[in-house]
Protein backbone atom coordinates (compact mmCIF):
# COMPACT_ATOMS: atom_id res chain seq x y z
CA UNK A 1 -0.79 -17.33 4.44
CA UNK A 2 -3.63 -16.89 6.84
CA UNK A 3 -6.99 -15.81 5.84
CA UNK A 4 -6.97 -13.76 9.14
CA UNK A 5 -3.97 -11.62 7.47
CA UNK A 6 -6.18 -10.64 4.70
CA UNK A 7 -9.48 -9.14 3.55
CA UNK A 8 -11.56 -8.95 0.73
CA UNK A 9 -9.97 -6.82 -1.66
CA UNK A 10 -6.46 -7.56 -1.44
CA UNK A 11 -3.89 -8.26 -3.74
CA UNK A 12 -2.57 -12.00 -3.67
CA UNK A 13 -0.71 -14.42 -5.33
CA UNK A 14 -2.94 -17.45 -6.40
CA UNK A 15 -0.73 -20.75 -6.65
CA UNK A 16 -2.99 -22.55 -9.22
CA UNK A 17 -2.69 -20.26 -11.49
CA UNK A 18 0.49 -18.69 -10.62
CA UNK A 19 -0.79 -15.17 -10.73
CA UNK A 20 -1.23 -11.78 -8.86
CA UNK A 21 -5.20 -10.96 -8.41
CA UNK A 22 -7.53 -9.50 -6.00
CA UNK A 23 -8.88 -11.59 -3.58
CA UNK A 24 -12.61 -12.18 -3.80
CA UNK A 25 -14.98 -13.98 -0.82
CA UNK A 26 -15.59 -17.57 -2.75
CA UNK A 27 -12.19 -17.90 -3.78
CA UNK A 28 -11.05 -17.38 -0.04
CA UNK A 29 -13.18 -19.63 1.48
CA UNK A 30 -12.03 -22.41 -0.15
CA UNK A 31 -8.35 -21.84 -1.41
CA UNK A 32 -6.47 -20.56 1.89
CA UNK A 33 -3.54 -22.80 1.19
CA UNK A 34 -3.49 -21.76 -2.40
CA UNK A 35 -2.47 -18.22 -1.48
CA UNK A 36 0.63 -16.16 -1.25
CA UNK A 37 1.60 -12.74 -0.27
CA UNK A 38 3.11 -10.77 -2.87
CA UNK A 39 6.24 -9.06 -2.23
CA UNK A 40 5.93 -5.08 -2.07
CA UNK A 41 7.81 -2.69 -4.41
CA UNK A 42 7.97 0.41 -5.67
CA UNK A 43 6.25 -0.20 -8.58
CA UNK A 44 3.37 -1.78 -6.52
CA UNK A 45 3.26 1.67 -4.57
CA UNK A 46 3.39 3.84 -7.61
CA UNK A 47 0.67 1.36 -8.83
CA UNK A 48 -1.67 2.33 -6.27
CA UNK A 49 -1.16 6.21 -7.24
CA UNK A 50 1.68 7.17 -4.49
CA UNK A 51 3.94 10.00 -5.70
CA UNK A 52 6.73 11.67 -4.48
CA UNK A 53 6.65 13.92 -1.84
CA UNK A 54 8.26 16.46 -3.64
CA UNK A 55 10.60 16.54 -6.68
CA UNK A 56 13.33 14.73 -6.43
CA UNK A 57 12.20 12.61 -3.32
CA UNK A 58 12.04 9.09 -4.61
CA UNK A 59 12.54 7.58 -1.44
CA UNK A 60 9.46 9.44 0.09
CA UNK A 61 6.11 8.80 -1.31
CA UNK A 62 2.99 10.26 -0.51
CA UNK A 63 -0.84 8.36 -0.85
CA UNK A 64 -3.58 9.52 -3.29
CA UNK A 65 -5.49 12.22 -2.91
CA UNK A 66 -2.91 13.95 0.00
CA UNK A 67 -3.94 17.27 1.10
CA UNK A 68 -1.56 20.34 1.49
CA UNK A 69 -2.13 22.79 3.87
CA UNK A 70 -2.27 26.78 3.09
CA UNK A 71 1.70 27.00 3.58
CA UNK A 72 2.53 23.55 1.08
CA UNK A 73 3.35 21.35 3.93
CA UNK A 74 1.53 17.92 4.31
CA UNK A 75 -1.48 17.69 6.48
CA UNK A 76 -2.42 13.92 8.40
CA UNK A 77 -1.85 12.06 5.48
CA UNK A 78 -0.20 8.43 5.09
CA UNK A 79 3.46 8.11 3.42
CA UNK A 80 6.29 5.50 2.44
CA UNK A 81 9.59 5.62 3.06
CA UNK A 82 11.53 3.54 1.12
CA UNK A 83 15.64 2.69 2.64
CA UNK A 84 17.26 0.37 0.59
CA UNK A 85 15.65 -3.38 1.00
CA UNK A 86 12.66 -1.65 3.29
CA UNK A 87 9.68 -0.12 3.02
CA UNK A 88 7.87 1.69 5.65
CA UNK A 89 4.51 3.06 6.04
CA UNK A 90 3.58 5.91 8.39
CA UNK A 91 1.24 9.28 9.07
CA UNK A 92 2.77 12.73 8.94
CA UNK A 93 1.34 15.73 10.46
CA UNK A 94 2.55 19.13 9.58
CA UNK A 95 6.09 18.08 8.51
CA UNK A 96 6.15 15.56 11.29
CA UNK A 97 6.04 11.75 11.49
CA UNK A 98 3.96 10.27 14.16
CA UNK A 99 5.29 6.44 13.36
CA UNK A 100 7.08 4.20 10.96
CA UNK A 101 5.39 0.66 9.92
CA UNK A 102 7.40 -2.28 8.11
CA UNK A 103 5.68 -3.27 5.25
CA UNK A 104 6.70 -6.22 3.25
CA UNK A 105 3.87 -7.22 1.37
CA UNK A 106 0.85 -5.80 -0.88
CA UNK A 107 -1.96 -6.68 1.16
CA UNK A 108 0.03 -5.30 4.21
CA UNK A 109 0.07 -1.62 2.77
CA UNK A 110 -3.37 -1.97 1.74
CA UNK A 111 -4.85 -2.97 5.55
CA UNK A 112 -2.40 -0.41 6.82
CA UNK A 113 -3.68 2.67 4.71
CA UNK A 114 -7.05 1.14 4.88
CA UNK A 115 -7.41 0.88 9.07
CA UNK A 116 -5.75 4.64 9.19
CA UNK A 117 -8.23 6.69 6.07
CA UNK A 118 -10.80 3.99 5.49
CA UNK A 119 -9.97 4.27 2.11
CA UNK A 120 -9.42 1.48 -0.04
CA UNK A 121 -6.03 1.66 -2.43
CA UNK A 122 -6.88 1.10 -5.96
CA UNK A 123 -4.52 0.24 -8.45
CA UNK A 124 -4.02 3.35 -11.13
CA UNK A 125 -4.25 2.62 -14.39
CA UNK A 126 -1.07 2.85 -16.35
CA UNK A 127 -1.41 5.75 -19.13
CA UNK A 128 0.07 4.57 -22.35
């Protein structure tokens, strides 16, 4: 893994310790070869506060904070698609998708949602 494919931020796997954490600036620096990308799933997504589009649409999931317009449709706002062993990321507009994204790993989704909101995904909490 290339510290050009990540930033600050990101969710890695560390091979020294052998788990998942977010990468901070001293531990890149010096640890490049130390780091993996962790695969994406949908329990990474959900983890990040995605939710279905609407009921029933597990395959379709829609980022944090999405805004409806006055009629219930989506406004610009990212979403996943999720077809069997892929995951996609892309921006729909009033019902319509400008462009689908492969996405295999964490920090992927993260730089992807980050370059199109400059928003920052943050992992949700789980309720118990």
């Amino acid at each position: 893994m290339k510290a050009s494919e990540i930033r600050i931020g990101n969710w890695i796997h560390r091979n020294d310790t052998n788990q998942d954490t977010q990468l901070n600036q001293s531990y890149l620096l010096d640890n490049e070869d130390n780091l993996q990308p962790i695969p994406l799933t949908k329990e990474w997504i959900i983890g990040f506060g995605f939710t279905e589009a609407w009921e029933g649409a597990n395959d379709i999931l829609i980022a944090p904070d999405t805004n409806m317009d006055e009629y219930g449709r989506l406004s610009i706002e990212p979403i996943v698609r999720i077809e069997s062993e892929s995951i996609f990321y892309g921006d729909i507009h009033c019902c319509e998708i400008s462009y689908w994204k492969k996405v295999e790993f964490v920090h992927e989704l993260q730089n992807y949602h980050y370059f199109n909101t400059g928003k920052e995904l943050i992992v949700v909490p789980k309720s118990h």
